[in-house]
N, C-alpha and C. Protein backbone atom coordinates (compact mmCIF):
# COMPACT_ATOMS: atom_id res chain seq x y z
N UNK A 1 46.89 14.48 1.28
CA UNK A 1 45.73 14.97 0.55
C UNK A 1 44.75 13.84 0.23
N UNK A 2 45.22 12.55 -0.11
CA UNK A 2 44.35 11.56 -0.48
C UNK A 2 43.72 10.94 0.60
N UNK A 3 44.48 11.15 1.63
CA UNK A 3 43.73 10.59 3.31
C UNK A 3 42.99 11.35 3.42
N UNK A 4 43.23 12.99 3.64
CA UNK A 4 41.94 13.92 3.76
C UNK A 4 40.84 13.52 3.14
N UNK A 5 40.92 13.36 1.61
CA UNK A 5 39.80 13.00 0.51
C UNK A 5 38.98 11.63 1.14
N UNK A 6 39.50 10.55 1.59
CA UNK A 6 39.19 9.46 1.76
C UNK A 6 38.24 9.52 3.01
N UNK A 7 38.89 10.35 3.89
CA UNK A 7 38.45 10.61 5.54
C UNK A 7 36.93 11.49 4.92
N UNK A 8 36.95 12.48 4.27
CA UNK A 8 36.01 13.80 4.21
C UNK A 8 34.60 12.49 3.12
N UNK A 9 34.94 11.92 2.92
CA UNK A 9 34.04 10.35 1.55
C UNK A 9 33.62 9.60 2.41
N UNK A 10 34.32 9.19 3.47
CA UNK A 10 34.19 8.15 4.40
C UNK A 10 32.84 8.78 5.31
N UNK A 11 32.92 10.31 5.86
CA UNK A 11 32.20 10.76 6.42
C UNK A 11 30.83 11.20 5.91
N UNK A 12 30.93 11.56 4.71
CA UNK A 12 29.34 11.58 3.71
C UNK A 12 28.91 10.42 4.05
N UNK A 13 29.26 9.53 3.77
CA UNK A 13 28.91 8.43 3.40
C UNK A 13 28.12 7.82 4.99
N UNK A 14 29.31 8.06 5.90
CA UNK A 14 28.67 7.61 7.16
C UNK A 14 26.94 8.69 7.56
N UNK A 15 27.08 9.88 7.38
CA UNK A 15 26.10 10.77 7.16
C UNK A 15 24.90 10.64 6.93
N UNK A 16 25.24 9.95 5.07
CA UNK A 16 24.10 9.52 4.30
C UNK A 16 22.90 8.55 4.77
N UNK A 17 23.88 7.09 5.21
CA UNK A 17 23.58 6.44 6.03
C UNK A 17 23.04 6.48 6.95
N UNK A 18 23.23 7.63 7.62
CA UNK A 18 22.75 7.74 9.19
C UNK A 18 21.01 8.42 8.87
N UNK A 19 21.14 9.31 8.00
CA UNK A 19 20.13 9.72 7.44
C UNK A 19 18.86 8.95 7.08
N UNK A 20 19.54 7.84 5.90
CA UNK A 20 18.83 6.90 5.44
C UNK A 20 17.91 6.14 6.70
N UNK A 21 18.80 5.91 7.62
CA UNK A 21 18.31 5.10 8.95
C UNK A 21 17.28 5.62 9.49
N UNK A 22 17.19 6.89 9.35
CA UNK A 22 16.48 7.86 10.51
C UNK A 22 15.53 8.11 9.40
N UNK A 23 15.36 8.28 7.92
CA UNK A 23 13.99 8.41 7.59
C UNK A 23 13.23 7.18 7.25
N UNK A 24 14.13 5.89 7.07
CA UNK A 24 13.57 4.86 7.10
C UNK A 24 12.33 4.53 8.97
N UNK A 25 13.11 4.77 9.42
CA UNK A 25 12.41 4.65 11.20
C UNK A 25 11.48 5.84 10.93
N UNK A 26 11.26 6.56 10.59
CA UNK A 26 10.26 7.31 10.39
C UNK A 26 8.83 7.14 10.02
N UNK A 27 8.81 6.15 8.54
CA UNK A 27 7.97 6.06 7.82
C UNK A 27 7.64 4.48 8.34
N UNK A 28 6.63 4.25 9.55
CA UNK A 28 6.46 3.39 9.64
C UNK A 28 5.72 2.66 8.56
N UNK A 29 5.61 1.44 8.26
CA UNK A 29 4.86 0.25 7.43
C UNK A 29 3.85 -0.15 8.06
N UNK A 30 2.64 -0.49 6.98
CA UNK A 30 1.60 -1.15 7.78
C UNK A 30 1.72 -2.31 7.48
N UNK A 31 0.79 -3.56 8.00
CA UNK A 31 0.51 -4.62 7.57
C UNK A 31 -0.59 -5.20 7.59
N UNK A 32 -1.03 -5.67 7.13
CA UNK A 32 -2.48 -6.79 6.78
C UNK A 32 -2.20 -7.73 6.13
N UNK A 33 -3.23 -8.88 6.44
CA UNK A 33 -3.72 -9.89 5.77
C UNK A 33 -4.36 -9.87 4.50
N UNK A 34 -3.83 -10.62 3.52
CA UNK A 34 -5.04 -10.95 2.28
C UNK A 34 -6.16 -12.06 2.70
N UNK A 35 -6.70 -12.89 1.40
CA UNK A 35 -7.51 -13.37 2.12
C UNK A 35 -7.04 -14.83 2.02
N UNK A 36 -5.88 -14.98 1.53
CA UNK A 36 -4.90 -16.10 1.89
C UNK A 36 -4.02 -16.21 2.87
N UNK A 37 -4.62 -14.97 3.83
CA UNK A 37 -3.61 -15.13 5.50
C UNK A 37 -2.19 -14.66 5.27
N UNK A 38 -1.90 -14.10 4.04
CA UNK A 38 -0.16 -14.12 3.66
C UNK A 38 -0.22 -12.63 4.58
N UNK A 39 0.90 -11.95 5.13
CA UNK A 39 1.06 -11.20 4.82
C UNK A 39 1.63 -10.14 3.63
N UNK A 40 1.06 -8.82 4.41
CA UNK A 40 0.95 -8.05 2.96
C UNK A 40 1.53 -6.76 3.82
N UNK A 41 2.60 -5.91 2.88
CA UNK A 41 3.09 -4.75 3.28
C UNK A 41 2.22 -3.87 2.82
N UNK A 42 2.16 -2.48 4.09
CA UNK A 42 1.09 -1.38 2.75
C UNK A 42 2.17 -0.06 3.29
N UNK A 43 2.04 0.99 2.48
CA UNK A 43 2.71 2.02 2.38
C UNK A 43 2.28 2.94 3.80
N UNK A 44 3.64 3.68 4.09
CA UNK A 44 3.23 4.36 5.06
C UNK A 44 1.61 5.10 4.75
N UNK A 45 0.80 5.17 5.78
CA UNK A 45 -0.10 6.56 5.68
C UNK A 45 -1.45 5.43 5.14
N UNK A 46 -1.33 4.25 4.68
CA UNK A 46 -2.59 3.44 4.66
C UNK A 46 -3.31 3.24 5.82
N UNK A 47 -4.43 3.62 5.87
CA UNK A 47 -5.60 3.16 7.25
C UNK A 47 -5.14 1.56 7.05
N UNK A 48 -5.33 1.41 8.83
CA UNK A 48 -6.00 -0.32 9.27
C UNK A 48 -7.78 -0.21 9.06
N UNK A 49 -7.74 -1.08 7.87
CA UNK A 49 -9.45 -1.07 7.38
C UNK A 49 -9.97 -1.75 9.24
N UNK A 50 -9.39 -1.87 9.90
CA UNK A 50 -10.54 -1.92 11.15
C UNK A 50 -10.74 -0.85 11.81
N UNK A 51 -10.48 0.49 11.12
CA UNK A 51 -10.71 1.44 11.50
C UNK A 51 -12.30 1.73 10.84
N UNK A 52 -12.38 1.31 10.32
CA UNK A 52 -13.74 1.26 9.29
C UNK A 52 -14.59 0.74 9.26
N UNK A 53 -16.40 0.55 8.81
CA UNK A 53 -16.90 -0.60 9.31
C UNK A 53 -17.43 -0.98 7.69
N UNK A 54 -17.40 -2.25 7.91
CA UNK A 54 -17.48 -3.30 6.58
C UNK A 54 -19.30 -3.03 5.90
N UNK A 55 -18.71 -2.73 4.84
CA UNK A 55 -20.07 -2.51 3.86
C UNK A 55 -20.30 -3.32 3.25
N UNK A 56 -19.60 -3.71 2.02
CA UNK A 56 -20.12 -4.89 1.18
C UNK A 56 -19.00 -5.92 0.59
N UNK A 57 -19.15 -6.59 -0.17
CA UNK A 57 -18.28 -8.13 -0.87
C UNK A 57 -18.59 -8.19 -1.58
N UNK A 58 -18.11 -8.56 -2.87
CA UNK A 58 -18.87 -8.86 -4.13
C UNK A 58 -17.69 -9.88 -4.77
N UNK A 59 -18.40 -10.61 -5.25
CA UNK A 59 -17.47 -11.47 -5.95
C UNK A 59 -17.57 -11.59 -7.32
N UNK A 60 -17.12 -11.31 -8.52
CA UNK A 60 -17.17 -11.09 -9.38
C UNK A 60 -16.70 -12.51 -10.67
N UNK A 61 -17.64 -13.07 -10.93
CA UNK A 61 -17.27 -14.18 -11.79
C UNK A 61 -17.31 -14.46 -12.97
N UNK A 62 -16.90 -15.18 -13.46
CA UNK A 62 -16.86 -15.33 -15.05
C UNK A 62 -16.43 -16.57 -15.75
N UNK A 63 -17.48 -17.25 -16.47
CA UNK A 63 -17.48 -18.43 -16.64
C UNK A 63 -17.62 -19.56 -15.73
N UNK A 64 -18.13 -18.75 -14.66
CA UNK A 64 -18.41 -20.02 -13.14
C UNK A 64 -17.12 -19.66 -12.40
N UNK A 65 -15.97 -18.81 -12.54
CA UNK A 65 -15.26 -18.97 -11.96
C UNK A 65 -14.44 -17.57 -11.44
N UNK A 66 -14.61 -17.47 -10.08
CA UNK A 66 -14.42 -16.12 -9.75
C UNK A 66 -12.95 -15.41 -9.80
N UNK A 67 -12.95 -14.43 -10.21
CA UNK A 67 -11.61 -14.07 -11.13
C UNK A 67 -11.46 -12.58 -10.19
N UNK A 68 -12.39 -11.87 -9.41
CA UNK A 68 -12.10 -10.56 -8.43
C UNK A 68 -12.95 -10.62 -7.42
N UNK A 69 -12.71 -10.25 -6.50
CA UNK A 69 -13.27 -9.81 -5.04
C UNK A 69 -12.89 -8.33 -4.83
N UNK A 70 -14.27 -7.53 -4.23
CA UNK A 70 -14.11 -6.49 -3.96
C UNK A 70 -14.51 -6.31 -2.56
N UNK A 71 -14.00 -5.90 -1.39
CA UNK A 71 -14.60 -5.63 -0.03
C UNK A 71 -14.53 -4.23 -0.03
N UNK A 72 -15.64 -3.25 0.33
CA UNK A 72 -15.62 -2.19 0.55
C UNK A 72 -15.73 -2.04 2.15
N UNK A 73 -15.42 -0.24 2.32
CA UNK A 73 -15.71 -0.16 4.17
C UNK A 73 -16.19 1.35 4.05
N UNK A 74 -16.79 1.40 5.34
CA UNK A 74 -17.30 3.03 5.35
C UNK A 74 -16.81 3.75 6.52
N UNK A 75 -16.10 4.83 6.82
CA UNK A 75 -15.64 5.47 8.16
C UNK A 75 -17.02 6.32 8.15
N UNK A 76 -17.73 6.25 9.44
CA UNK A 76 -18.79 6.60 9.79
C UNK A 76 -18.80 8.04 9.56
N UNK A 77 -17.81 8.49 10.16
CA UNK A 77 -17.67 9.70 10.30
C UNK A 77 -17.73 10.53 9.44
N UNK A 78 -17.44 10.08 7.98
CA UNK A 78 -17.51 11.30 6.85
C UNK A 78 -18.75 10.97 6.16
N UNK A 79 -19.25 11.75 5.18
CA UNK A 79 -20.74 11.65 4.62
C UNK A 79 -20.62 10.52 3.70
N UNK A 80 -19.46 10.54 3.30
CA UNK A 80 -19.50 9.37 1.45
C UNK A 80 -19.55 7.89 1.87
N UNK A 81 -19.89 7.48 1.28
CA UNK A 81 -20.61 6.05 1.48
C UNK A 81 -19.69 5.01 1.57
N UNK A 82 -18.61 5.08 1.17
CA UNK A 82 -17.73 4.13 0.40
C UNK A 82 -16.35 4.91 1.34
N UNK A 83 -15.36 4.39 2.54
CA UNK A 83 -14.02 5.42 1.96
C UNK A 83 -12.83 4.64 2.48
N UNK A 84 -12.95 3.17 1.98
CA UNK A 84 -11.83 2.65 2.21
C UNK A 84 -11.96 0.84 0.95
N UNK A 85 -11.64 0.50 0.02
CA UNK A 85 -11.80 -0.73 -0.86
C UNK A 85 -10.51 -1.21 -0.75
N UNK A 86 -10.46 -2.98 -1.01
CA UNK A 86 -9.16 -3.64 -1.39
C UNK A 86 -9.86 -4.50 -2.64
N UNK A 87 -9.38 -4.64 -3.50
CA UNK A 87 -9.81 -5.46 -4.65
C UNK A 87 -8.45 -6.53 -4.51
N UNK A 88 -9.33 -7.77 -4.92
CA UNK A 88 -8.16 -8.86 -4.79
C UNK A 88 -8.16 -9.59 -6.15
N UNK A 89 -7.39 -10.93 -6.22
CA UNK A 89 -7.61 -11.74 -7.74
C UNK A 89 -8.28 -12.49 -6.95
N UNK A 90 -8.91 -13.61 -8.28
CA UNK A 90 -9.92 -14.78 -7.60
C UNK A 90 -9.24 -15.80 -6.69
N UNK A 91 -8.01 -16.12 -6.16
CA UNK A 91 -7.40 -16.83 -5.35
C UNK A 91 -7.42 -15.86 -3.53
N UNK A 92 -7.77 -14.74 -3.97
CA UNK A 92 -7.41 -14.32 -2.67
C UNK A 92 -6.04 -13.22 -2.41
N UNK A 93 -5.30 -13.27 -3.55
CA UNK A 93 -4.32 -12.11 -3.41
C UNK A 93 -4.55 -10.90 -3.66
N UNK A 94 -3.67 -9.86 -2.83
CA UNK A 94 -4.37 -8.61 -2.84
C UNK A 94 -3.53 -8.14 -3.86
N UNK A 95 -4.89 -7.23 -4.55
CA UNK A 95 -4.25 -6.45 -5.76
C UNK A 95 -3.98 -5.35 -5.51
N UNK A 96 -5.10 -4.45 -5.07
CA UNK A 96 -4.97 -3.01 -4.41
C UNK A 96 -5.66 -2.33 -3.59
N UNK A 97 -5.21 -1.15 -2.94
CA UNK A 97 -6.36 -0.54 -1.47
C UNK A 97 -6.46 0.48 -2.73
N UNK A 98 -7.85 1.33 -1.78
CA UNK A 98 -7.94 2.39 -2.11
C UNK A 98 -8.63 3.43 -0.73
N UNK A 99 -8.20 4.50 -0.52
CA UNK A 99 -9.05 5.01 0.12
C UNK A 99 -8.81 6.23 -0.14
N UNK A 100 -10.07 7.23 1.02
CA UNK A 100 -9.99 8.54 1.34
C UNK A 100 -8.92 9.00 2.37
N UNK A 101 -8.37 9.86 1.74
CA UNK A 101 -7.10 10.52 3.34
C UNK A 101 -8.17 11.22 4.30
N UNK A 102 -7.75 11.64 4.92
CA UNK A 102 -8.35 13.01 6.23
C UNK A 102 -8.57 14.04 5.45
N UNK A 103 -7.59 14.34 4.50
CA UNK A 103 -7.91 15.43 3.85
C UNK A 103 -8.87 15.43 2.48
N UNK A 104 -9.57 14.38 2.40
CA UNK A 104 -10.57 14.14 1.44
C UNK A 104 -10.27 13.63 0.16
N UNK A 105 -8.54 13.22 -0.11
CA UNK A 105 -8.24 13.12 -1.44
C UNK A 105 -7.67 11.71 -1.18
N UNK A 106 -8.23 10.70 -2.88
CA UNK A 106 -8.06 9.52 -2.90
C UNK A 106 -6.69 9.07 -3.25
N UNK A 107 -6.53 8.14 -2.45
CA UNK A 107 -4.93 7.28 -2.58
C UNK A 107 -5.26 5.98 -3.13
N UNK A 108 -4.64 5.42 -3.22
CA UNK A 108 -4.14 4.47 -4.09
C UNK A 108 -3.24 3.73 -3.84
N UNK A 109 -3.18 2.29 -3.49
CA UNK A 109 -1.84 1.71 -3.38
C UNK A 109 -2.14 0.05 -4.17
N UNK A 110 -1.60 -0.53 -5.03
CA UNK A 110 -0.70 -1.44 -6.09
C UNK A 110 0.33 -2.39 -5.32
N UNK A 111 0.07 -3.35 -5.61
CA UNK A 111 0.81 -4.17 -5.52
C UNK A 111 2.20 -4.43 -6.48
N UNK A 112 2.95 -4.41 -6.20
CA UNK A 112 4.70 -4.10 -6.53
C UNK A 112 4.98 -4.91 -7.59
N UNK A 113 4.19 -5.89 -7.87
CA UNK A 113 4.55 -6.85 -8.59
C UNK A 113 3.96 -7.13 -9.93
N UNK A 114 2.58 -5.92 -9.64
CA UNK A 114 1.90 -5.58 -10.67
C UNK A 114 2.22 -4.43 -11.76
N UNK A 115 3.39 -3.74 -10.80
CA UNK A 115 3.99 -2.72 -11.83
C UNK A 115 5.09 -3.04 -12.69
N UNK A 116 5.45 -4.45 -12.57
CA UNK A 116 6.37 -4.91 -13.09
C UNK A 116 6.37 -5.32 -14.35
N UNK A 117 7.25 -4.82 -15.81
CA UNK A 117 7.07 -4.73 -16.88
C UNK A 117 7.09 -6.73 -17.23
N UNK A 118 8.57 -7.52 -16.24
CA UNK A 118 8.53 -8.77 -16.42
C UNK A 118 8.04 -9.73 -16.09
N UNK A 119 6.36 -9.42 -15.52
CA UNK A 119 5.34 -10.09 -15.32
C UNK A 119 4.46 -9.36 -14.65
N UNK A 120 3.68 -10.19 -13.79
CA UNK A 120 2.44 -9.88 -12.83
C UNK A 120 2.14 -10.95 -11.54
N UNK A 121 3.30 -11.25 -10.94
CA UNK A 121 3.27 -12.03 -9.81
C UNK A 121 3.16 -11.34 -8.58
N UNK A 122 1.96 -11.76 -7.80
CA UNK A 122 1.76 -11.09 -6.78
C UNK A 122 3.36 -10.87 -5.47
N UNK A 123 4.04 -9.62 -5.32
CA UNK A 123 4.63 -9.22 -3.92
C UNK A 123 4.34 -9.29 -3.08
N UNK A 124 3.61 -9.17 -2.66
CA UNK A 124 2.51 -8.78 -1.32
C UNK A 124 3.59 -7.29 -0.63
N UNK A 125 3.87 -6.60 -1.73
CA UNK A 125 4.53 -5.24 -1.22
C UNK A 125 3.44 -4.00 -1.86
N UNK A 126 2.70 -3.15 -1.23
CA UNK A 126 1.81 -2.06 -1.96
C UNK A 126 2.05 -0.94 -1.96
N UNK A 127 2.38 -0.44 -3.03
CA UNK A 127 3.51 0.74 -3.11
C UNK A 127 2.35 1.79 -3.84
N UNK A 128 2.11 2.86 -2.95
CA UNK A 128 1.50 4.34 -3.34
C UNK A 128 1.92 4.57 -5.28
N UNK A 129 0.61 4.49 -5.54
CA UNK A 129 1.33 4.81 -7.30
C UNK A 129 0.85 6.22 -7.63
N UNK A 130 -0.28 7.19 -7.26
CA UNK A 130 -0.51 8.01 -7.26
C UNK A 130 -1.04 8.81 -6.37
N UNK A 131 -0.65 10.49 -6.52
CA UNK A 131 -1.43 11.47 -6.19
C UNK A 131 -2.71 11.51 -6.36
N UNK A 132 -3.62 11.61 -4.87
CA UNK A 132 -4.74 11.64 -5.40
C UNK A 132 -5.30 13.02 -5.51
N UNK A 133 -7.36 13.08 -6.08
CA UNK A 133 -6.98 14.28 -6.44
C UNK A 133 -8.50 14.43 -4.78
N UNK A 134 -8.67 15.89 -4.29
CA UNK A 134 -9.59 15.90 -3.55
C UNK A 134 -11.23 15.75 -3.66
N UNK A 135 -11.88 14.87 -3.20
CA UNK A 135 -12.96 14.71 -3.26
C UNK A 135 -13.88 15.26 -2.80
């Protein structure tokens, strides 16, 4: 009875696993550059901003010393002006994307390290934090 139990545990388990494998290979990862060349992970379902064409830069300073960068992009194709941003810190690390899906509603993706209650050190991992709503 305890071999059965062990054998029938052994096999979930191998299951689970196999599972895990197969939706991990699923959800491919993107990647990009910040503007310190590091790489940077982004969540499945993020556009490659070179799908997009580059609108504006702004550098945002304070006290002489620039503390955010914003690059925006525009996909030609839809009417809104704006449908893809990464905001960074003043060194060049990326803080967060933002864009429009296909289906018109805004996403959102955070840097991993920023959700972290025991600091704010950049991951370079960008993890989807919300549902967006449709635009």
């Amino acid at each position: 009875m305890l071999r059965m139990r062990q054998a029938i545990h052994f096999l979930l388990i191998l299951s689970l696993l196999f599972l895990a494998e197969k939706s991990v290979q699923a959800e491919p990862i993107g990647i990009m550059e910040n503007l310190r060349r590091e790489i940077v992970l982004l969540p499945s379902g993020a556009p490659d901003r070179n799908q997009f064409s580059f609108v504006s830069f702004v550098a945002i300073e304070s006290e002489g010393q620039v503390v955010s960068i914003m690059a925006s992009y525009d996909d030609p194709k839809t009417r809104r002006p704006v449908d893809y941003v990464e905001l960074y810190d003043g060194s060049g690390g990326l803080l967060l994307v933002g864009w429009v899906d296909q289906f018109g509603i805004s996403r959102l993706a955070m840097d991993s390290g920023l959700l972290r209650a025991e600091g704010s050190e950049l991951e370079r991992v960008l993890v989807l934090i919300a549902d967006g709503i449709p635009l």
